[in-house]
Protein backbone atom coordinates (compact mmCIF):
# COMPACT_ATOMS: atom_id res chain seq x y z
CA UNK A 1 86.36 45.12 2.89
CA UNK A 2 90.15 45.60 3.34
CA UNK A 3 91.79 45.40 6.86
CA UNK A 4 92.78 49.13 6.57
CA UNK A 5 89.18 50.56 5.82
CA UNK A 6 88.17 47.90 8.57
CA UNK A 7 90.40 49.78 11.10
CA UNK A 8 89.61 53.42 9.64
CA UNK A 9 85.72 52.27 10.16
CA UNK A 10 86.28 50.89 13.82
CA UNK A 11 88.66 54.13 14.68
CA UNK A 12 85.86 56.31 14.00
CA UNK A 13 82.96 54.41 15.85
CA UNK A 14 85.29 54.67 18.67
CA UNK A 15 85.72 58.30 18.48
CA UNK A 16 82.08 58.90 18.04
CA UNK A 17 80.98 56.64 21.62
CA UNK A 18 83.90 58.46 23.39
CA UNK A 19 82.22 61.31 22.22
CA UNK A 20 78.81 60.63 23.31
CA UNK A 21 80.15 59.31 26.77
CA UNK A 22 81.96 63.04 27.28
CA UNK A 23 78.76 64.87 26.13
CA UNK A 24 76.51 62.33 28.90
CA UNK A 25 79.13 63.20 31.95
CA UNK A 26 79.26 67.15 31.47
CA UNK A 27 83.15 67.10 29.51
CA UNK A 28 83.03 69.82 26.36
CA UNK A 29 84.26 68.60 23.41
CA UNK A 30 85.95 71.48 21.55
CA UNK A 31 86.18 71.97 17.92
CA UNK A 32 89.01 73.80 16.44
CA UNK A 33 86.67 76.05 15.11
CA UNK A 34 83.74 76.72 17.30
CA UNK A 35 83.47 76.02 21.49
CA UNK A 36 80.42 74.63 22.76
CA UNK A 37 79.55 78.34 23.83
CA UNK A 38 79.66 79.28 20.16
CA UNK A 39 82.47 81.23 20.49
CA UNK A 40 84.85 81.04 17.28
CA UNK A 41 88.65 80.17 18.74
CA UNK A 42 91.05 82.09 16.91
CA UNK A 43 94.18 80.77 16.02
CA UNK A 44 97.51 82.52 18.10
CA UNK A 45 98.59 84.61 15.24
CA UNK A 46 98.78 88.05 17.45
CA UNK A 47 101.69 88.77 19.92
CA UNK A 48 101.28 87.43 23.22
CA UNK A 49 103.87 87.62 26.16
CA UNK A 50 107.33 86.21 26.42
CA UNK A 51 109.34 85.80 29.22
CA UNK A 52 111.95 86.35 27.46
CA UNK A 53 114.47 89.85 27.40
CA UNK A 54 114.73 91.32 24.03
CA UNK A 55 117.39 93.97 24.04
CA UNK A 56 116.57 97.44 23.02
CA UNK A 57 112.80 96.30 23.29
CA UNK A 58 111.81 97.18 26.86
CA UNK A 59 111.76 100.30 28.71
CA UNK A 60 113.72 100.34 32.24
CA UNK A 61 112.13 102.52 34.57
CA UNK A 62 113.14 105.28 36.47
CA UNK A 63 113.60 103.52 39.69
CA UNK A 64 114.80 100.06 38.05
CA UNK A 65 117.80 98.59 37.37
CA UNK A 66 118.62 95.71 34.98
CA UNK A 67 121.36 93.07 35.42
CA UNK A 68 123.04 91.23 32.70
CA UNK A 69 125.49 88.30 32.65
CA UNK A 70 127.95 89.11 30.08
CA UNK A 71 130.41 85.86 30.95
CA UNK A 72 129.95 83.60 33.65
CA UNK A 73 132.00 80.58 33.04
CA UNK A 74 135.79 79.98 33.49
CA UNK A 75 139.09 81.01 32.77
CA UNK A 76 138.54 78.44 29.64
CA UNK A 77 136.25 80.69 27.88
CA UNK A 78 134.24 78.64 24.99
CA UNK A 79 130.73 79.04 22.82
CA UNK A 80 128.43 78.53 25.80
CA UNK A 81 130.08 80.56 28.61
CA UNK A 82 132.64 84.03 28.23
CA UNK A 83 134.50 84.64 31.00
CA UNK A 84 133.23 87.17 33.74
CA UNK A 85 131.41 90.58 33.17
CA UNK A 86 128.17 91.65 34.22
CA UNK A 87 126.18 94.81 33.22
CA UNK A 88 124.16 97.00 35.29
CA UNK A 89 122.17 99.39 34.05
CA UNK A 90 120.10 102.32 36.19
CA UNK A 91 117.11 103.54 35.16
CA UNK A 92 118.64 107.42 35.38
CA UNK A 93 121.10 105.56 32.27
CA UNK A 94 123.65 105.04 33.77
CA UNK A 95 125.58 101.29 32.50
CA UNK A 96 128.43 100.21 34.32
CA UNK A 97 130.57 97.02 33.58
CA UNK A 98 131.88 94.76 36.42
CA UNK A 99 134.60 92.92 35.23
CA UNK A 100 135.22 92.27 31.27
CA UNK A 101 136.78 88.64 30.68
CA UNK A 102 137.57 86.84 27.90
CA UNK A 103 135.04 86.47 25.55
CA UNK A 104 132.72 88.93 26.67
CA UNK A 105 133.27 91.71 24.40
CA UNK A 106 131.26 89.39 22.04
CA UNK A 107 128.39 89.23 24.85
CA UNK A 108 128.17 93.06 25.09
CA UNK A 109 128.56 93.62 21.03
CA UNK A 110 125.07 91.72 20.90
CA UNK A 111 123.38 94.16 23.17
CA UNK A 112 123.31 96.80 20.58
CA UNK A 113 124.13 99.44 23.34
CA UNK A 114 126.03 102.50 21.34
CA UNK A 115 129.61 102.37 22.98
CA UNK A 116 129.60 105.81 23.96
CA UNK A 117 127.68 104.76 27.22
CA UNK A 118 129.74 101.65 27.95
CA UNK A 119 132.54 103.62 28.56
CA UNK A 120 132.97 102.64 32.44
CA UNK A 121 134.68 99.52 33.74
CA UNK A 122 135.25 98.27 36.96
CA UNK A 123 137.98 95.17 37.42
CA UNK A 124 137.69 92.97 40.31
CA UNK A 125 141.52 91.79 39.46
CA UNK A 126 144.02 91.09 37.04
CA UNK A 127 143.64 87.66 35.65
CA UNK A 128 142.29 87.26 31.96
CA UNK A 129 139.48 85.79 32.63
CA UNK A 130 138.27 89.18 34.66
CA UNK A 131 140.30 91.69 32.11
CA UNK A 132 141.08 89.88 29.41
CA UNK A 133 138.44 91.36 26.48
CA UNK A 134 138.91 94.75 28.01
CA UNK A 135 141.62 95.73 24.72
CA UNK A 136 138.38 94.19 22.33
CA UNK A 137 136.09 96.81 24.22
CA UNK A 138 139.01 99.80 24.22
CA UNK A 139 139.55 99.49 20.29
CA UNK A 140 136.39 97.86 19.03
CA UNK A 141 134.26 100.26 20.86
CA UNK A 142 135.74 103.08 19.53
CA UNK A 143 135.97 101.70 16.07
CA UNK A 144 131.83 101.61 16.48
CA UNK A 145 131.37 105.38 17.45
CA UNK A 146 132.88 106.00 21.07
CA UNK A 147 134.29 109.40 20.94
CA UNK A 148 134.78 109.70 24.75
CA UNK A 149 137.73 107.80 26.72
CA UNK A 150 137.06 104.61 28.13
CA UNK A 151 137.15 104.62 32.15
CA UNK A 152 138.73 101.85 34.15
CA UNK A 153 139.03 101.66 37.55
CA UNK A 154 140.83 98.96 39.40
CA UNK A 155 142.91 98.02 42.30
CA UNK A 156 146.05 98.67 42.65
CA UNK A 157 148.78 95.30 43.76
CA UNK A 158 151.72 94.68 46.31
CA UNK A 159 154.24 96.56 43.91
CA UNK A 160 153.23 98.70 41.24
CA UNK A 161 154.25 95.95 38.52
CA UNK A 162 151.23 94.32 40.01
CA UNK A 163 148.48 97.06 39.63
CA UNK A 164 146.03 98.06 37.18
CA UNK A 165 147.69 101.11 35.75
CA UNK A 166 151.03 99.51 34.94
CA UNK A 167 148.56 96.38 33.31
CA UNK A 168 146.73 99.14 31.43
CA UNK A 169 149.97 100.84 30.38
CA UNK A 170 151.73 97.91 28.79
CA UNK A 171 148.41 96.89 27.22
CA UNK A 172 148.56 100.32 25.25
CA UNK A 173 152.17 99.23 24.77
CA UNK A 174 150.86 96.19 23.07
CA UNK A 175 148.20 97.82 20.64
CA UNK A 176 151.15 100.43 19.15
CA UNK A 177 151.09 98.72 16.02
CA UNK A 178 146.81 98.90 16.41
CA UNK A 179 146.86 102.23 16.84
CA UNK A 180 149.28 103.11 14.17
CA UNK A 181 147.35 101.65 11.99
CA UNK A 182 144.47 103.45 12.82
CA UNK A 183 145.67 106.79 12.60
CA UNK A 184 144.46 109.03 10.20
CA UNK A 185 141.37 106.84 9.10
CA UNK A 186 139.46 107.09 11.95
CA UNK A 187 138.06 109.39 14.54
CA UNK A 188 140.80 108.96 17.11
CA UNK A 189 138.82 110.30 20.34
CA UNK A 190 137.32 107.49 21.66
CA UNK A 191 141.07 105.73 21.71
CA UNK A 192 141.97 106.84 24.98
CA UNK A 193 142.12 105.10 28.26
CA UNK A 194 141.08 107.19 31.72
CA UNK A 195 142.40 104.97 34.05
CA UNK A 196 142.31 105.25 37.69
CA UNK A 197 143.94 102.65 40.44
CA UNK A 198 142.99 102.98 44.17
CA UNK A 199 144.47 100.84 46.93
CA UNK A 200 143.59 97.72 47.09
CA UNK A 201 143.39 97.63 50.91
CA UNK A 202 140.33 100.23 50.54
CA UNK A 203 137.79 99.02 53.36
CA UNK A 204 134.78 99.46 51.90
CA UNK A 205 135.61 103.27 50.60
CA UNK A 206 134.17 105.19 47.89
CA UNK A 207 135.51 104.38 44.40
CA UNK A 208 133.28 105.84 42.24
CA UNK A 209 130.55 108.79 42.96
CA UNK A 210 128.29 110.49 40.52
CA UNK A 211 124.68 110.96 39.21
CA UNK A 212 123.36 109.51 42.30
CA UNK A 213 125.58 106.68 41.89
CA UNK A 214 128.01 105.55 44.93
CA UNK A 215 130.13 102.57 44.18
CA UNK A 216 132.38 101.01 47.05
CA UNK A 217 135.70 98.30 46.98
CA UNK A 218 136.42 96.00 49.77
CA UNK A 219 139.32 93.60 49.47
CA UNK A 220 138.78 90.28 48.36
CA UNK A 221 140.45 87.05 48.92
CA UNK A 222 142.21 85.07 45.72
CA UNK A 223 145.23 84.43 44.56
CA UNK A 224 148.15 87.14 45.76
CA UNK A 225 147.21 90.46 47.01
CA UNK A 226 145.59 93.16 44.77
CA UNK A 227 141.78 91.34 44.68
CA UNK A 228 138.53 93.34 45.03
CA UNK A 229 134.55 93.64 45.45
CA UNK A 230 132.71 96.05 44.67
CA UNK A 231 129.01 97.63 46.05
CA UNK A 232 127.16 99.46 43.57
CA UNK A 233 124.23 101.76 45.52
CA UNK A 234 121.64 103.48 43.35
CA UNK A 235 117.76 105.13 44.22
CA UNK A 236 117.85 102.72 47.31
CA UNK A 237 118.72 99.53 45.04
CA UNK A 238 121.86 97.73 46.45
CA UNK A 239 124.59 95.54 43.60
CA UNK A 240 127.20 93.92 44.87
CA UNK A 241 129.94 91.89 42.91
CA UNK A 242 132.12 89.50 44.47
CA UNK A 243 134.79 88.90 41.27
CA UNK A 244 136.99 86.59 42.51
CA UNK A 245 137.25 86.04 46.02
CA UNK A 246 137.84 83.44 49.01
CA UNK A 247 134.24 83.94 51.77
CA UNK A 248 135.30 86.68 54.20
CA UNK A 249 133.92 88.58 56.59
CA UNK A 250 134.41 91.63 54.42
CA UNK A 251 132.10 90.27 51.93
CA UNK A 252 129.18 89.25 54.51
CA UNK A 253 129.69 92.03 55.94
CA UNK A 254 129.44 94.81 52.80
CA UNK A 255 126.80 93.04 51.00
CA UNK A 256 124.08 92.91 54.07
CA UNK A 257 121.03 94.29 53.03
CA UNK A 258 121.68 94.34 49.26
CA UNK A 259 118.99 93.56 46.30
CA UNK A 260 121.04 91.17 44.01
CA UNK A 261 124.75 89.51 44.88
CA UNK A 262 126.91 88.11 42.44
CA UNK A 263 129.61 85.69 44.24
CA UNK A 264 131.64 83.83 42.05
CA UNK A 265 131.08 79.62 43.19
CA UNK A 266 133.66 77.09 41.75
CA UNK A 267 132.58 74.05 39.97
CA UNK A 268 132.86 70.60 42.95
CA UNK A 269 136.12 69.00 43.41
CA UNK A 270 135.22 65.78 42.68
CA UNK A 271 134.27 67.54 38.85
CA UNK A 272 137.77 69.67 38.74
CA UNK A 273 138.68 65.73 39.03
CA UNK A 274 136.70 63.63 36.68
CA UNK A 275 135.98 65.97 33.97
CA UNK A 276 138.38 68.55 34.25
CA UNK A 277 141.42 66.36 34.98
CA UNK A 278 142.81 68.37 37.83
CA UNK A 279 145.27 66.59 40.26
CA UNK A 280 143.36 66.03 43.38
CA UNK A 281 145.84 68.58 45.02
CA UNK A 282 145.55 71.48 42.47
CA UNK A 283 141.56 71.00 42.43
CA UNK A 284 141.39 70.85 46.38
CA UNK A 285 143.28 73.66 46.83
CA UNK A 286 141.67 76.05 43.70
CA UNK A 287 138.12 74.24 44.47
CA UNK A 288 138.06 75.22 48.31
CA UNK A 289 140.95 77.94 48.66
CA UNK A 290 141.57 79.88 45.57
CA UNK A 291 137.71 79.54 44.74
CA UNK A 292 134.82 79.57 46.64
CA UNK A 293 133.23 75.85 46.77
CA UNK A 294 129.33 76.19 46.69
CA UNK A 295 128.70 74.66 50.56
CA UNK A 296 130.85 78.05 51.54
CA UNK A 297 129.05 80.37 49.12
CA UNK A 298 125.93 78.95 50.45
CA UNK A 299 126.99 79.83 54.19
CA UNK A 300 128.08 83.86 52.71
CA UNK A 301 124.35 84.15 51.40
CA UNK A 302 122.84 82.51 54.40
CA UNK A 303 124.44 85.13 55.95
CA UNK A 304 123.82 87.76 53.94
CA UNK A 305 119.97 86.88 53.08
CA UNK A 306 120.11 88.69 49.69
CA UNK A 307 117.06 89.34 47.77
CA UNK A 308 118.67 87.30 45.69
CA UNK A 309 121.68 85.20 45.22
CA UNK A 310 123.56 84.51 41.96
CA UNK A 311 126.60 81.78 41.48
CA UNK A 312 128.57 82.03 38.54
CA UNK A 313 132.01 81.18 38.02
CA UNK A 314 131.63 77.60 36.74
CA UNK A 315 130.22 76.04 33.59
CA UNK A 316 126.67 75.55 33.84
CA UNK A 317 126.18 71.95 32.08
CA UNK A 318 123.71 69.02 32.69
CA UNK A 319 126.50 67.14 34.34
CA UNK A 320 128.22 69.94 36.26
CA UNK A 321 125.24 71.57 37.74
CA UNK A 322 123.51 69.79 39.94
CA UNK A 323 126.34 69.11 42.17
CA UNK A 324 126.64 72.72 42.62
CA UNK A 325 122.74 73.46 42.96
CA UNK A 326 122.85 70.41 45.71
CA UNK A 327 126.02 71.70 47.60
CA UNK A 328 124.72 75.05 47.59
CA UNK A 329 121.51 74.02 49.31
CA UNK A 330 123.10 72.11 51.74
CA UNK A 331 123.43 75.49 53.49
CA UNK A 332 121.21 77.72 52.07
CA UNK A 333 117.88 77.96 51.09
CA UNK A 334 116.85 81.46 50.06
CA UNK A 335 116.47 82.77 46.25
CA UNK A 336 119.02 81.43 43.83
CA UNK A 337 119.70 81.78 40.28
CA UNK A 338 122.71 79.38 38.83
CA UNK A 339 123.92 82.02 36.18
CA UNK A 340 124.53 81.35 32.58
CA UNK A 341 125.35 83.77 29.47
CA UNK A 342 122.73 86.70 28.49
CA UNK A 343 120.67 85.65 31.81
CA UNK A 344 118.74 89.10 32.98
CA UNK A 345 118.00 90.37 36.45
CA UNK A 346 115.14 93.31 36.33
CA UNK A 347 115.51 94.85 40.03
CA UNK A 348 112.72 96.94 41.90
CA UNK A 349 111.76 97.71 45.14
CA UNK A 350 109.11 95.33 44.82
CA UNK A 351 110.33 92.83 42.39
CA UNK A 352 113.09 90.84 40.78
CA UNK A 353 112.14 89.17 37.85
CA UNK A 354 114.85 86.28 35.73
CA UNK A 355 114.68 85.90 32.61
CA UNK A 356 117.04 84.84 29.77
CA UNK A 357 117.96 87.38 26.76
């Protein structure tokens, strides 16, 4: 007799006393075919559930609302991470976009929602990385069947030069040739802008009003004047969206008693150092000052007590996030989600349920 057979022979005596010892002590021994009972198992060939958000698949109910991350890296935008925007939309059908940075006009493309109801955008402030695919939504949005003008509203700055309608004016500026080009081939309606500017000092004021819908700005803290937040109120369900912004009392405030907050939370300083190769200055003073450092956004929810908290504003790697998950729970201890691209908040009175699209 060979070795091998030798070894296939002693394999299956084995197999044969562990099965008698299992039989003896009361352990089934399954076949892939029939259970002990006699019951045929099937093999998983039929649909079973995912926890996982297909768009256009689900239904949202009248009374829920459904979150999703459009960007939530940094000003860097790459593959992994666009730059800020988040979606909300209401069960009445309402969609609203908070924020549109660059790279999310990609994000929002792979929705598959027809443009005509993303037509209303609300900036937190002017840097690119909060604005800067707004022109890819404006002319790629009507190029793919809007035929209604798309709404901005924004703050306004310490001069005019430094609010939303002069930014929005010289971007039009910029797409003459676009638009030139366009003219005559397709249907021009949707390439209008309807954009309104309120005050950036606006404590906590109405900005927006309709369908049931009440959405508030409070100032925020980054950068030079001319920052917001916003509040988004709907069928007793409670948004809020930090954009960019310093902790304040405005914020804590504002956001009391909401169902989901969004505050941005900067990557560590020790990582602006050793993998981003910021100066220790620049990454003290944008890691802790500029930006909100995740021990300080974990005091603002502490103090909020959201239903649940969301951090974005960094890039969510192996290497990067655990120091923020760790500094974050140094002072808060409540519901968390670390937020990454196409990530999906379903809202209720009774539920919130994360998922991943």
């Amino acid at each position: 007799m060979s070795f091998r057979n030798a070894v296939i022979m002693v394999v299956f005596a084995l197999g044969l006393i562990v099965g008698l010892i299992l039989s003896n002590t009361g352990v089934s021994v399954i076949s892939p075919v029939v259970a002990q009972s006699g019951e045929e198992i099937v093999s998983p060939v039929k649909a079973r559930q995912r926890d996982t958000y297909y768009p256009n698949s689900e239904d949202l109910a009248p009374d829920e609302m459904r979150v999703i991350a459009c960007g939530t890296g940094m000003p860097t935008t790459r593959a992994a991470q666009a730059a800020a925007c988040f979606l909300v939309e209401l069960g009445n059908g309402d969609k609203f976009l908070f924020d549109i940075g660059s790279g999310s006009a990609e994000r929002i493309s792979s929705l598959q929602i027809p443009y005509n109801y993303l037509d209303k955008v609300f900036v937190g402030h002017l840097h690119t990385d909060h604005f800067g695919a707004l022109h890819d939504l404006f002319i790629g949005g009507a190029l793919m069947g809007r035929n209604v003008p798309l709404r901005i509203w924004g703050p306004s700055g310490a001069t005019p030069e430094l609010g939303t309608a002069y930014a929005l004016d010289h971007m039009q500026k910029m797409l003459t040739w676009d638009m030139a080009g366009r003219a005559g081939n397709v249907d021009f309606r949707g390439y209008r802008m309807d954009v309104t500017e309120f005050d950036f000092r606006t404590d906590n004021e109405v900005v927006y009003e309709d369908n049931g819908v009440t959405i508030r700005a409070f100032p925020a803290i980054h950068a030079i004047d001319g920052s917001v937040s916003y509040a988004l109120e709907w069928n007793g369900l409670k948004f809020v969206f930090s954009s960019d912004t310093y902790p304040n009392n405005w914020f804590v405030e504002y956001a009391k008693d909401a169902d989901l907050v969004i505050h941005e939370c900067f990557i560590t300083v020790a990582d602006l150092v050793n993998k981003m190769k910021f100066t220790p200055e620049s990454a003290l003073s944008v890691g802790t000052q500029v930006h909100t450092a995740p021990q300080a956004f974990g005091k603002v929810m502490s103090a909020i007590q959201p239903r649940m908290a969301v951090a974005y504003h960094f890039f969510n790697d192996f290497d990067t996030r655990f120091a923020i998950y760790d500094g974050i729970r140094e002072t808060y201890d409540g519901p968390l989600s670390l937020a990454e691209d196409f990530m999906v908040w379903n809202v209720t009175r009774d539920d919130i349920r994360v998922r991943l699209a």
